[in-house]
N, C-alpha and C. Protein backbone atom coordinates (compact mmCIF):
# COMPACT_ATOMS: atom_id res chain seq x y z
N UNK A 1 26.79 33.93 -18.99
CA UNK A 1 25.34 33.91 -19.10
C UNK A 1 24.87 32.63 -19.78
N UNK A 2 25.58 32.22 -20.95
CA UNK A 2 25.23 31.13 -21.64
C UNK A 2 25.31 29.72 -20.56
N UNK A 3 26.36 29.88 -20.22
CA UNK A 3 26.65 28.60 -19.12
C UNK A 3 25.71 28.38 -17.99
N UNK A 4 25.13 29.45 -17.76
CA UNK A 4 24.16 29.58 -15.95
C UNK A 4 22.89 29.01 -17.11
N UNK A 5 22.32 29.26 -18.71
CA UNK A 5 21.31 29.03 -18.88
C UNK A 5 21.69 27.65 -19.30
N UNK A 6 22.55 26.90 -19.73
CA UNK A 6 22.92 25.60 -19.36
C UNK A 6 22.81 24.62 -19.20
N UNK A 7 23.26 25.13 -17.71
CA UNK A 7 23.38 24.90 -16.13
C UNK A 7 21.43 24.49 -15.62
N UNK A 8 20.90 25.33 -15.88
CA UNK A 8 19.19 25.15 -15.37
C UNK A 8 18.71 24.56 -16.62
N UNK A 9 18.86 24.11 -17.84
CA UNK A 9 18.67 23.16 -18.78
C UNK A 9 18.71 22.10 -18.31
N UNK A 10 20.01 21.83 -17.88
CA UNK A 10 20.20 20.52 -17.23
C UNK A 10 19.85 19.92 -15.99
N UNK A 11 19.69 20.92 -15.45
CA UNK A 11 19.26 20.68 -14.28
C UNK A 11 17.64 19.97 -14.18
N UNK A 12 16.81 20.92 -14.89
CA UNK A 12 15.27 20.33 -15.25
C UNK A 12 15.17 19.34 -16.22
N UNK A 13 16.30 18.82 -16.92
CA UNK A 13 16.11 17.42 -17.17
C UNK A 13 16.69 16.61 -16.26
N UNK A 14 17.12 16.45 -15.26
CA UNK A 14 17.36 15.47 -14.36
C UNK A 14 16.92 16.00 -12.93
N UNK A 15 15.74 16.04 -12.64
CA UNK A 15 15.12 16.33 -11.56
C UNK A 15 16.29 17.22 -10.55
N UNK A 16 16.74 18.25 -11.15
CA UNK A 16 17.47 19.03 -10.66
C UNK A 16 18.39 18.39 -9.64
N UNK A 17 19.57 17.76 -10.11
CA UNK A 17 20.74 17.02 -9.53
C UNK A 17 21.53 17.25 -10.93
N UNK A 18 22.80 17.26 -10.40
CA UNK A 18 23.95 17.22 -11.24
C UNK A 18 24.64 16.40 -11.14
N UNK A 19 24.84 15.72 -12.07
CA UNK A 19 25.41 14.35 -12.13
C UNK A 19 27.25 13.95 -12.74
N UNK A 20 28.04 13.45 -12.46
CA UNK A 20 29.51 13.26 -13.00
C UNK A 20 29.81 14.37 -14.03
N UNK A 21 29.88 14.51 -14.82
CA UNK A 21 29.57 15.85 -15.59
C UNK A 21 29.95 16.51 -15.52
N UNK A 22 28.73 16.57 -15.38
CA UNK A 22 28.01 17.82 -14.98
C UNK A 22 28.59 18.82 -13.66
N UNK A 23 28.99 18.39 -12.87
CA UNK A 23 29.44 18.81 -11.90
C UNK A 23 30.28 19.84 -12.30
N UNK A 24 30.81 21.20 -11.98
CA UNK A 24 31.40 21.47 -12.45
C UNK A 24 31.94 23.07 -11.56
N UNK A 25 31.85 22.16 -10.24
CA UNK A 25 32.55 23.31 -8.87
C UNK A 25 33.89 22.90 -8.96
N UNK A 26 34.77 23.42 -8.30
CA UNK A 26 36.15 23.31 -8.08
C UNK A 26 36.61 22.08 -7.48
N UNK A 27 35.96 22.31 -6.13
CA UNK A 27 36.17 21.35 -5.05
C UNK A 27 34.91 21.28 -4.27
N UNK A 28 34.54 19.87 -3.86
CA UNK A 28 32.98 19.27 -3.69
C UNK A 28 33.33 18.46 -2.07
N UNK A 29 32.46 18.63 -0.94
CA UNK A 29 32.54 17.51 -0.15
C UNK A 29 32.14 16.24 -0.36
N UNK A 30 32.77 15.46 -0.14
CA UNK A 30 31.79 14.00 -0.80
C UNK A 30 31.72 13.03 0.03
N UNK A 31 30.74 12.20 -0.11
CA UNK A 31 30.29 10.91 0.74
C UNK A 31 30.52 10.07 -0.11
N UNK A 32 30.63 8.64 0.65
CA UNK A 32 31.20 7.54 0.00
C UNK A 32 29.89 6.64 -0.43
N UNK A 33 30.24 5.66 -0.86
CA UNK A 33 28.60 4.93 -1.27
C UNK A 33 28.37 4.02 0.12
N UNK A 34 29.04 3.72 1.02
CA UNK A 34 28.41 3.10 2.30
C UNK A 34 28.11 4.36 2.97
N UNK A 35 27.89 5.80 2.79
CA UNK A 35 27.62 6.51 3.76
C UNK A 35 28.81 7.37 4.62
N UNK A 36 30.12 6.66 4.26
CA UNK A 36 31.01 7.66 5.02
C UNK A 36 31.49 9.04 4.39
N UNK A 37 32.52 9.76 5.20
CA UNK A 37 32.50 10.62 5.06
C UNK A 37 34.11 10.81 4.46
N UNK A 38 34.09 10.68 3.00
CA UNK A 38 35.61 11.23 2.44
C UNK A 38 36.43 12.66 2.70
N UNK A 39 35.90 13.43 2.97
CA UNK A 39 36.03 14.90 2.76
C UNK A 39 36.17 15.80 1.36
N UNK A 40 36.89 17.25 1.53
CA UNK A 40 36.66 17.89 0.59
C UNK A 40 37.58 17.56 -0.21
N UNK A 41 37.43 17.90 -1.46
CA UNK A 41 38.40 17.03 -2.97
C UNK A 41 37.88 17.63 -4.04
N UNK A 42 38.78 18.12 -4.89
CA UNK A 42 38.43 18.77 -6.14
C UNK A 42 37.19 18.11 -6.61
N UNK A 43 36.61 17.91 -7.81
CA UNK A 43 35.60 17.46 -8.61
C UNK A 43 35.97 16.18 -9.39
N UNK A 44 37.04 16.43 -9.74
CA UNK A 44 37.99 14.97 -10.86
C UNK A 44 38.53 14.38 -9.43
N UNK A 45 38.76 14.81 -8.53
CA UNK A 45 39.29 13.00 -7.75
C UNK A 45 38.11 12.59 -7.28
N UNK A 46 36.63 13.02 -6.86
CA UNK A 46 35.79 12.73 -6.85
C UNK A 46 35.61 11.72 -7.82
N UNK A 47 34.78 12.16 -9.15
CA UNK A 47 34.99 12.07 -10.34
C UNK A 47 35.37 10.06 -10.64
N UNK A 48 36.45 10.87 -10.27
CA UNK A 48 37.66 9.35 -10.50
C UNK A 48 37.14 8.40 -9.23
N UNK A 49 37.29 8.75 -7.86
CA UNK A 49 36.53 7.35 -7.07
C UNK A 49 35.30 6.91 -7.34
N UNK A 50 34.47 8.10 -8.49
CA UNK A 50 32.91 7.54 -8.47
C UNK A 50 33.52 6.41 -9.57
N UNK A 51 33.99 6.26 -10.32
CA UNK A 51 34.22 5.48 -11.44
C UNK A 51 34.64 4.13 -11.01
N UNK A 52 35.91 4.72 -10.61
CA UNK A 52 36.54 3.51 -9.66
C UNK A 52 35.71 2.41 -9.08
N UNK A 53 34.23 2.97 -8.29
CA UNK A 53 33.75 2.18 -7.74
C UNK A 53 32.25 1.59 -8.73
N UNK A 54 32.63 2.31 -9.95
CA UNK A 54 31.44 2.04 -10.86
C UNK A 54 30.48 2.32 -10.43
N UNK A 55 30.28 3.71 -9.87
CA UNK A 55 29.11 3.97 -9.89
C UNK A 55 28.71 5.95 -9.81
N UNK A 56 27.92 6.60 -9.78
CA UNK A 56 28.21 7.93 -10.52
C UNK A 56 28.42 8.92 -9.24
N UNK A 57 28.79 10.13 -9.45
CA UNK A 57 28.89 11.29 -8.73
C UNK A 57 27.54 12.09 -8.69
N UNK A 58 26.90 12.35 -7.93
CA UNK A 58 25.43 13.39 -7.70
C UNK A 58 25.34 14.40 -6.66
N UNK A 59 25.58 15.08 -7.09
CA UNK A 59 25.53 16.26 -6.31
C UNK A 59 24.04 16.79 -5.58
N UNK A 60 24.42 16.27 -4.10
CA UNK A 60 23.29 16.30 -3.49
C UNK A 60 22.43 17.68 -2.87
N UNK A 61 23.47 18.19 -2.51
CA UNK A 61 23.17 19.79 -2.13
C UNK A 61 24.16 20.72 -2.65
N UNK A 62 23.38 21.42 -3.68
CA UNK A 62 24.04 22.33 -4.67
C UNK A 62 24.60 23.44 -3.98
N UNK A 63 23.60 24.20 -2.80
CA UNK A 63 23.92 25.42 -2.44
C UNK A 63 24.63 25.35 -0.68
N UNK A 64 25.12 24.13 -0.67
CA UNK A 64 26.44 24.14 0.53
C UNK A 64 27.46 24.65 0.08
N UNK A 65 28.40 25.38 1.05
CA UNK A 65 29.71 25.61 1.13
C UNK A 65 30.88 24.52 1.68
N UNK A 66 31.10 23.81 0.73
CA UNK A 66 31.38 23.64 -0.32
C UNK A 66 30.10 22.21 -0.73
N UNK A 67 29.96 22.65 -2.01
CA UNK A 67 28.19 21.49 -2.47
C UNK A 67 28.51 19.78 -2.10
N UNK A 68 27.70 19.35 -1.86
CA UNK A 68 27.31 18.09 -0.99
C UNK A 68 27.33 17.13 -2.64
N UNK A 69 28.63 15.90 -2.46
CA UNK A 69 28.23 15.39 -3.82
C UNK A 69 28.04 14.04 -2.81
N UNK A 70 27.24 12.65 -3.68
CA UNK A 70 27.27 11.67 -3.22
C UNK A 70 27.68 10.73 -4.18
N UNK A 71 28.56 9.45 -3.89
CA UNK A 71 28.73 8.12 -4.54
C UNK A 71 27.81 7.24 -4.63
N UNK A 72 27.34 7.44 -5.53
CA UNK A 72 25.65 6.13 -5.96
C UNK A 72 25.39 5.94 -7.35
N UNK A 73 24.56 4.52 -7.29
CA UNK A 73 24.15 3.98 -8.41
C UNK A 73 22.84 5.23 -8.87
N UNK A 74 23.26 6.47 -9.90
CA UNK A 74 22.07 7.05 -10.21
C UNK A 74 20.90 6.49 -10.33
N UNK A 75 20.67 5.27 -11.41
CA UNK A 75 19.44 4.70 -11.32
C UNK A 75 18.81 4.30 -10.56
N UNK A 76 18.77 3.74 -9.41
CA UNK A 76 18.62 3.45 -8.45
C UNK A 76 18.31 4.12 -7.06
N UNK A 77 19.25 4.97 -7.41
CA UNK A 77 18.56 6.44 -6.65
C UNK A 77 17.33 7.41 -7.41
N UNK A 78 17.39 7.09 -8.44
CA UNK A 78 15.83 7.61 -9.29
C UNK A 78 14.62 7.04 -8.75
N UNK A 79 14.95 5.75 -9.10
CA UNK A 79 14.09 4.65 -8.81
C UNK A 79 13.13 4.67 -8.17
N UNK A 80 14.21 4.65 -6.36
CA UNK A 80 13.63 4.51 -5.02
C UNK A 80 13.04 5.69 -4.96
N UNK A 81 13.37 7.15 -5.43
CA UNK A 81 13.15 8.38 -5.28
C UNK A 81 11.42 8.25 -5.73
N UNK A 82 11.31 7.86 -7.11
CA UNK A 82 9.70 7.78 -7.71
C UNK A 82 9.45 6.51 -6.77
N UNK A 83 9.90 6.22 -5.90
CA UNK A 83 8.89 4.78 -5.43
C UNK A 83 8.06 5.31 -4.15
N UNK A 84 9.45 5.99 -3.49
CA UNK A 84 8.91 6.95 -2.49
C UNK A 84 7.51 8.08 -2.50
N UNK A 85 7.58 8.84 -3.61
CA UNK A 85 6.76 9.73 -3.92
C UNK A 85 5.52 8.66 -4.31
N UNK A 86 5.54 7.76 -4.73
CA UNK A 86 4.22 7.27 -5.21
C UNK A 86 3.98 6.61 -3.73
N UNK A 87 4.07 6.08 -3.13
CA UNK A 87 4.18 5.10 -1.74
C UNK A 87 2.89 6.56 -0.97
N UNK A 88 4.06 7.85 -0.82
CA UNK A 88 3.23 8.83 -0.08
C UNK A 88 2.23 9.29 -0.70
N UNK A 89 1.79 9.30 -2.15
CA UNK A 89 0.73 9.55 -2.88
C UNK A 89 -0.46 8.64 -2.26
N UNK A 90 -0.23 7.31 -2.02
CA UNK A 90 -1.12 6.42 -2.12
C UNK A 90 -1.47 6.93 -0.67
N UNK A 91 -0.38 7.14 -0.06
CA UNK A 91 -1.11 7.24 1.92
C UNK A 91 -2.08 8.66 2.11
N UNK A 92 -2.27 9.57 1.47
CA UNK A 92 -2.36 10.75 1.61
C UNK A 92 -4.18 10.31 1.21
N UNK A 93 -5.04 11.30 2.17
CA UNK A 93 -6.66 10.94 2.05
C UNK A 93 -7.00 11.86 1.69
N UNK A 94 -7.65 12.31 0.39
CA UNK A 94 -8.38 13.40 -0.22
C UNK A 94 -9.70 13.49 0.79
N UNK A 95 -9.66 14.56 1.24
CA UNK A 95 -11.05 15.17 2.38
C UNK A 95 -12.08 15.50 1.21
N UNK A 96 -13.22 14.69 1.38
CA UNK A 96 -14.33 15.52 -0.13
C UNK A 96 -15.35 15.65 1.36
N UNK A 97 -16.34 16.36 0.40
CA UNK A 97 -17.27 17.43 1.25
C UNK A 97 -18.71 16.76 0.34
N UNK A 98 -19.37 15.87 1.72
CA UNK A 98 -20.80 15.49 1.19
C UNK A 98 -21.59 16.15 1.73
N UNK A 99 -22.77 16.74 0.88
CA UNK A 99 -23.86 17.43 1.06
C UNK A 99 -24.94 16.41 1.33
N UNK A 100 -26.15 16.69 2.34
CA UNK A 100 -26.98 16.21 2.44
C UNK A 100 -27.74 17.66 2.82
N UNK A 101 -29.21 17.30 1.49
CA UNK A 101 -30.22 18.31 1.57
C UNK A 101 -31.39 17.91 2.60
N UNK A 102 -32.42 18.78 2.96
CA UNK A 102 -33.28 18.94 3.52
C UNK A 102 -34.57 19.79 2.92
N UNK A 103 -35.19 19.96 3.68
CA UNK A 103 -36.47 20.59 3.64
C UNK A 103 -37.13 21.03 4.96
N UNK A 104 -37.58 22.20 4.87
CA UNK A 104 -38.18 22.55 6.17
C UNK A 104 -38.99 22.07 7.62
N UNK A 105 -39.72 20.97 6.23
CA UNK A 105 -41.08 20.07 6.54
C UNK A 105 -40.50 18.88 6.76
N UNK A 106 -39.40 18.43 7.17
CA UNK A 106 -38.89 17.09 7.44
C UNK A 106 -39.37 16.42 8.43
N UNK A 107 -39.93 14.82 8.10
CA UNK A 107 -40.37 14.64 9.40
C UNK A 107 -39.56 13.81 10.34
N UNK A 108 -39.59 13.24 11.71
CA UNK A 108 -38.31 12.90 12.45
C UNK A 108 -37.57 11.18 11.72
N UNK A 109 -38.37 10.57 11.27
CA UNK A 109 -37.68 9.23 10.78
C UNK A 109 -36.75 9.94 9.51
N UNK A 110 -36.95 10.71 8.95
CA UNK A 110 -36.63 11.07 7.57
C UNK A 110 -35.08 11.88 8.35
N UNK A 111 -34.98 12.32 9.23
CA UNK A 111 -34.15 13.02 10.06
C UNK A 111 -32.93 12.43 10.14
N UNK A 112 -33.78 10.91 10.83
CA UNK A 112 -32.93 9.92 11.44
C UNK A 112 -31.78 9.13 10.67
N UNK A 113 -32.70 9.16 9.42
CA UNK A 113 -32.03 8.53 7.98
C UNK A 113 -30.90 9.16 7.51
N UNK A 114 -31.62 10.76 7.61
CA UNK A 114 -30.14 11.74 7.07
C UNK A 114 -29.05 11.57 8.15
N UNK A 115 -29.40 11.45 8.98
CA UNK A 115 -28.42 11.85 10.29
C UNK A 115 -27.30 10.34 10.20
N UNK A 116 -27.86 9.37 9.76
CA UNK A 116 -27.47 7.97 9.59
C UNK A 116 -26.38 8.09 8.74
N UNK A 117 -26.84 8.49 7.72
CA UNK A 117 -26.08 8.81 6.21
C UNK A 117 -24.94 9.53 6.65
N UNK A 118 -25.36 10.88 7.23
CA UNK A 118 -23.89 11.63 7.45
C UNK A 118 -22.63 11.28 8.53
N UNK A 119 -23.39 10.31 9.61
CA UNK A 119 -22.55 9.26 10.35
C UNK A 119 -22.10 8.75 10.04
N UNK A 120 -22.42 8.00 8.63
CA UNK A 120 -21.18 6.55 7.62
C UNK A 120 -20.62 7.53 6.82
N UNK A 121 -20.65 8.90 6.08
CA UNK A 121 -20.03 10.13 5.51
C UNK A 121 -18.89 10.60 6.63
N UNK A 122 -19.08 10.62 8.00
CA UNK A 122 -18.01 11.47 8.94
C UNK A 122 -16.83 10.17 9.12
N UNK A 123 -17.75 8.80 9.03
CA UNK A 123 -16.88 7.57 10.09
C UNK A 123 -15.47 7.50 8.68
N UNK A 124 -16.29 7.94 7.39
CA UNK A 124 -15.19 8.44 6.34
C UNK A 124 -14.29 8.81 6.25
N UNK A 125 -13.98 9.88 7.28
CA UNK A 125 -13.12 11.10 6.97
C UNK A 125 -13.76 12.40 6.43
N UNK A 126 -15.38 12.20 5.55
CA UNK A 126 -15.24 13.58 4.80
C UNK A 126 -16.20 14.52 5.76
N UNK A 127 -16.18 15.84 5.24
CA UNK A 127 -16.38 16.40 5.86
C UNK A 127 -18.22 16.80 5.11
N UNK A 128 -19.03 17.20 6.20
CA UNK A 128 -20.22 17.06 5.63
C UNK A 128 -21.31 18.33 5.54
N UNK A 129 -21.79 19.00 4.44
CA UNK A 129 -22.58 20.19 4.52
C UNK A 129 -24.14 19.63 4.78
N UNK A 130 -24.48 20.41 5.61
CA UNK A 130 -26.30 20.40 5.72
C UNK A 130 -26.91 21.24 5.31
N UNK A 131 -27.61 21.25 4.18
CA UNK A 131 -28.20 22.13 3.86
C UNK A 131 -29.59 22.22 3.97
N UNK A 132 -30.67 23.12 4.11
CA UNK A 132 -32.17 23.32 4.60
C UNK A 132 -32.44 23.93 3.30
N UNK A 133 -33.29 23.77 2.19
CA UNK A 133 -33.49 24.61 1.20
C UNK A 133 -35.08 24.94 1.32
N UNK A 134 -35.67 26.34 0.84
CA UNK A 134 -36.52 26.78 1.41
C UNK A 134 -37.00 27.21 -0.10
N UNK A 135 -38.55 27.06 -0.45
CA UNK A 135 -39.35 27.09 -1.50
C UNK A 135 -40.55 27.94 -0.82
N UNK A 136 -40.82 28.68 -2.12
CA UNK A 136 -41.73 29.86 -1.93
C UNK A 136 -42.50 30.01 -0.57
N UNK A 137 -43.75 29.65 0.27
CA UNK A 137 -43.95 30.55 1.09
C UNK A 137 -42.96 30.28 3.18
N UNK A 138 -42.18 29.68 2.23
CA UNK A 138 -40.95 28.85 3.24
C UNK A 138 -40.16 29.62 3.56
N UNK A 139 -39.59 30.65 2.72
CA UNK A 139 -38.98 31.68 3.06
C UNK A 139 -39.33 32.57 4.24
N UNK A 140 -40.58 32.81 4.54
CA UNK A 140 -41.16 33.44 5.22
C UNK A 140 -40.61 33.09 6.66
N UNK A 141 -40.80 31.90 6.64
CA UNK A 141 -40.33 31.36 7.59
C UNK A 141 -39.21 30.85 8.26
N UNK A 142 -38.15 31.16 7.71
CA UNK A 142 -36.64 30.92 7.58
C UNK A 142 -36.21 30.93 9.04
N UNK A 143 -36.44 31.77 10.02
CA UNK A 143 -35.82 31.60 11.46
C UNK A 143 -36.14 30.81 12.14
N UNK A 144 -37.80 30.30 11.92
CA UNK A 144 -38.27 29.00 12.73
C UNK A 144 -37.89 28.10 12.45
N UNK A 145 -37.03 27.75 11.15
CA UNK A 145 -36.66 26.26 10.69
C UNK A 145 -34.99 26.21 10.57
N UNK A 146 -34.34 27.10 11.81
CA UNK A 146 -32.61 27.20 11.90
C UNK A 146 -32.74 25.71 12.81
N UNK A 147 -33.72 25.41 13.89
CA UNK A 147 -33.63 24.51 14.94
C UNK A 147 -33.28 23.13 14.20
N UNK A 148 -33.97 22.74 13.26
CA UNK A 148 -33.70 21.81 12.28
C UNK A 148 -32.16 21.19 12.29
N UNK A 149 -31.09 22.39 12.04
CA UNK A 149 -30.41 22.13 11.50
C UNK A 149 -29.14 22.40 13.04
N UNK A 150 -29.90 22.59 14.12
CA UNK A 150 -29.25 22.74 15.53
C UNK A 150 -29.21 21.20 15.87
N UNK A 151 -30.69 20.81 15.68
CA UNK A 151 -30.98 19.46 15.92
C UNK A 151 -30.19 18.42 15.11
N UNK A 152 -29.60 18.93 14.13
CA UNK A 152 -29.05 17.72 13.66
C UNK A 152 -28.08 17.83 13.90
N UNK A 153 -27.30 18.49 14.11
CA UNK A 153 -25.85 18.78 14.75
C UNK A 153 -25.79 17.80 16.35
N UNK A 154 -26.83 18.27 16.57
CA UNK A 154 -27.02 17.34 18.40
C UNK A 154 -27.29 16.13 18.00
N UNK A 155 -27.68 15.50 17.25
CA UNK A 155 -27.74 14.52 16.92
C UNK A 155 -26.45 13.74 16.28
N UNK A 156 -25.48 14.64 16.07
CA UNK A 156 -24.81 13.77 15.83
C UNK A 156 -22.95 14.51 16.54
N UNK A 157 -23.21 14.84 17.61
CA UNK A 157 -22.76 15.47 18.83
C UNK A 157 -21.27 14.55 18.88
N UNK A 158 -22.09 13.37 19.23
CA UNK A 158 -20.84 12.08 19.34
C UNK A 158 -19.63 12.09 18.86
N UNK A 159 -20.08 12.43 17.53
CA UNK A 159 -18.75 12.16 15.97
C UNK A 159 -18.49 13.12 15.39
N UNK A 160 -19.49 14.08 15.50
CA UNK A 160 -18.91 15.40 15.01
C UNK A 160 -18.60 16.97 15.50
N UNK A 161 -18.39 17.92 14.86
CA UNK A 161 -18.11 18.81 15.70
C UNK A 161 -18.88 19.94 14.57
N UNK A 162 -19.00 21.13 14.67
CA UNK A 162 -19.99 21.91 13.96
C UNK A 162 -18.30 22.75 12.89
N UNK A 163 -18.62 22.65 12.06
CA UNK A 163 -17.17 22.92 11.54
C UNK A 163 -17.56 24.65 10.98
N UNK A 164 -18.63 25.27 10.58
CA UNK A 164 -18.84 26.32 10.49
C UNK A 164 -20.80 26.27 10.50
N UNK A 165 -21.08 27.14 11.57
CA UNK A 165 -22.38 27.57 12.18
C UNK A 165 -23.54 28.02 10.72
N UNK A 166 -24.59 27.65 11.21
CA UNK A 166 -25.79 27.79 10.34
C UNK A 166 -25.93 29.08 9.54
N UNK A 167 -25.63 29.10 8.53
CA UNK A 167 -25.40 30.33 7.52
C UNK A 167 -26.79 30.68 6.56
N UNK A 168 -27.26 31.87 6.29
CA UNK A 168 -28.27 32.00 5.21
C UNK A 168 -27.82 32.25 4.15
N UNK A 169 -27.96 31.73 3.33
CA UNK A 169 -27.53 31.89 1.43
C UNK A 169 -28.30 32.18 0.52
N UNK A 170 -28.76 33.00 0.12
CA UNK A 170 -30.00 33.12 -0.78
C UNK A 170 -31.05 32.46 -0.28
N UNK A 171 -31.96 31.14 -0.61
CA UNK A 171 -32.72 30.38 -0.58
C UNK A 171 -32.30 29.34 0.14
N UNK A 172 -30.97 29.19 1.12
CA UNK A 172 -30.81 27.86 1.42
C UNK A 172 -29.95 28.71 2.78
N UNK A 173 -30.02 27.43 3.58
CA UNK A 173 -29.76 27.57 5.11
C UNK A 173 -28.69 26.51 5.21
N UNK A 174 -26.89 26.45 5.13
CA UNK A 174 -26.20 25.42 5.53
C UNK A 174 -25.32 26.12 6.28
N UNK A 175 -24.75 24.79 6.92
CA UNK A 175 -24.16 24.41 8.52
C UNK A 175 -23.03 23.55 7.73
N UNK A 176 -21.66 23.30 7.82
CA UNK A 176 -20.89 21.87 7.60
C UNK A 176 -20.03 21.53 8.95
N UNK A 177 -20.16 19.98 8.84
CA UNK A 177 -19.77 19.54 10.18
C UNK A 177 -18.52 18.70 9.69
N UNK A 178 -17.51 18.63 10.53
CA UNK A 178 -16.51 17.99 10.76
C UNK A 178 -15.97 16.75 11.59
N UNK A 179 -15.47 15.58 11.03
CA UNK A 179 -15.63 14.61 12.35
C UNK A 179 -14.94 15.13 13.27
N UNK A 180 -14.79 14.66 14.71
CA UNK A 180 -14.16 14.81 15.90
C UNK A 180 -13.05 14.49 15.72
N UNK A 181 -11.96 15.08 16.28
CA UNK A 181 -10.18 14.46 16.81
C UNK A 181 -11.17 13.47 18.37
C-alpha cells in the first residue's frame, strides 16, 4: 500500500512518467534513442544502456504488457513537450459571443449600421446575439416587432446562419447568429 502511494507521488511530480529509478517493473520493452526497436529486457539492462548512452530511461506507456520504456535526453523531452502545448495554446481561437442591442423603433440606416457591426463581429469568428429590448408600452406590442429581428438575419444571409431562432425573455426578444462553414 505504502509503495502504490509512492508510486502516484512520484508520478505527479514528474508529469506522470517514470524515470531510471523509478522504474521499477521486472522486464520493460524498450526503444533505442534513434527510434529502434531493442526488445524486451529486464529494467537494469535497460537501465545500464540508458547510461551507457548518457542519457535516461522513461517509461513511456505504463499500462502495456510489458510497459513501453524509451532512451532520451529527459530534459529535452520536457522541454519540447511544454513547447508543444504552448505552440497549440496559441493556435486554438476562443469563440466570444457579441451582443448587439436594439429597439423596436429602429430606423433603417440605424439597421444598416448594426448589421455592419455584426458583419466585422462574424468575419471574426465570434458568434453574435441580437437582441430587441422592449420598454413599457412596447411590450404590448412584442409580435409586431419579431420581423425586425427576421430582417436582420436576411440581411445578413450571406455570412451567417441563424444559430438559435427568435426567443422571448422577459422584456427582451434575442436571436444569435453564427458565421457560415
Amino acid at each position: 500500500m505504502f509503495l502504490e502511494l509512492e508510486d502516484k507521488a512520484i508520478r505527479n511530480n514528474n508529469d506522470d512518467l517514470f524515470i531510471n529509478e523509478r522504474i521499477r517493473e521486472r522486464e520493460v520493452r524498450v526503444i533505442g534513442a534513434d527510434g529502434e526497436m531493442l526488445g524486451i529486457m529486464s529494467s537494469n539492462e535497460a537501465r545500464k544502456l540508458a547510461e551507457e548512452a548518457e542519457l535516461d530511461l522513461v517509461m513511456i506507456s505504463p499500462g502495456a504488457k510489458p510497459p513501453v520504456c524509451k532512451i532520451i535526453d529527459y530534459g529535452k523531452f520536457k522541454y519540447e513537450k511544454t513547447r508543444k502545448e504552448k505552440e497549440s495554446k496559441r493556435k486554438q481561437h476562443m469563440v466570444e459571443i457579441k451582443e448587439i442591442r436594439m429597439s423596436p423603433n429602429i430606423d433603417t440606416n440605424d439597421m444598416q449600421t448594426k448589421v455592419n457591426a455584426a458583419r466585422k463581429f462574424l468575419g471574426k469568428g465570434d458568434r453574435v446575439k441580437v437582441t430587441l429590448r422592449f420598454r413599457g408600452r412596447e411590450m404590448s406590442h412584442m409580435h409586431q416587432s419579431a420581423h425586425i429581428l427576421t430582417d436582420f438575419a436576411a440581411a445578413l444571409a450571406d455570412v451567417a446562419v441563424v444559430d438559435r431562432p427568435p426567443r422571448v425573455e422577459g422584456r427582451t426578444m434575442t436571436m444569435f447568429l453564427a458565421e457560415k462553414r
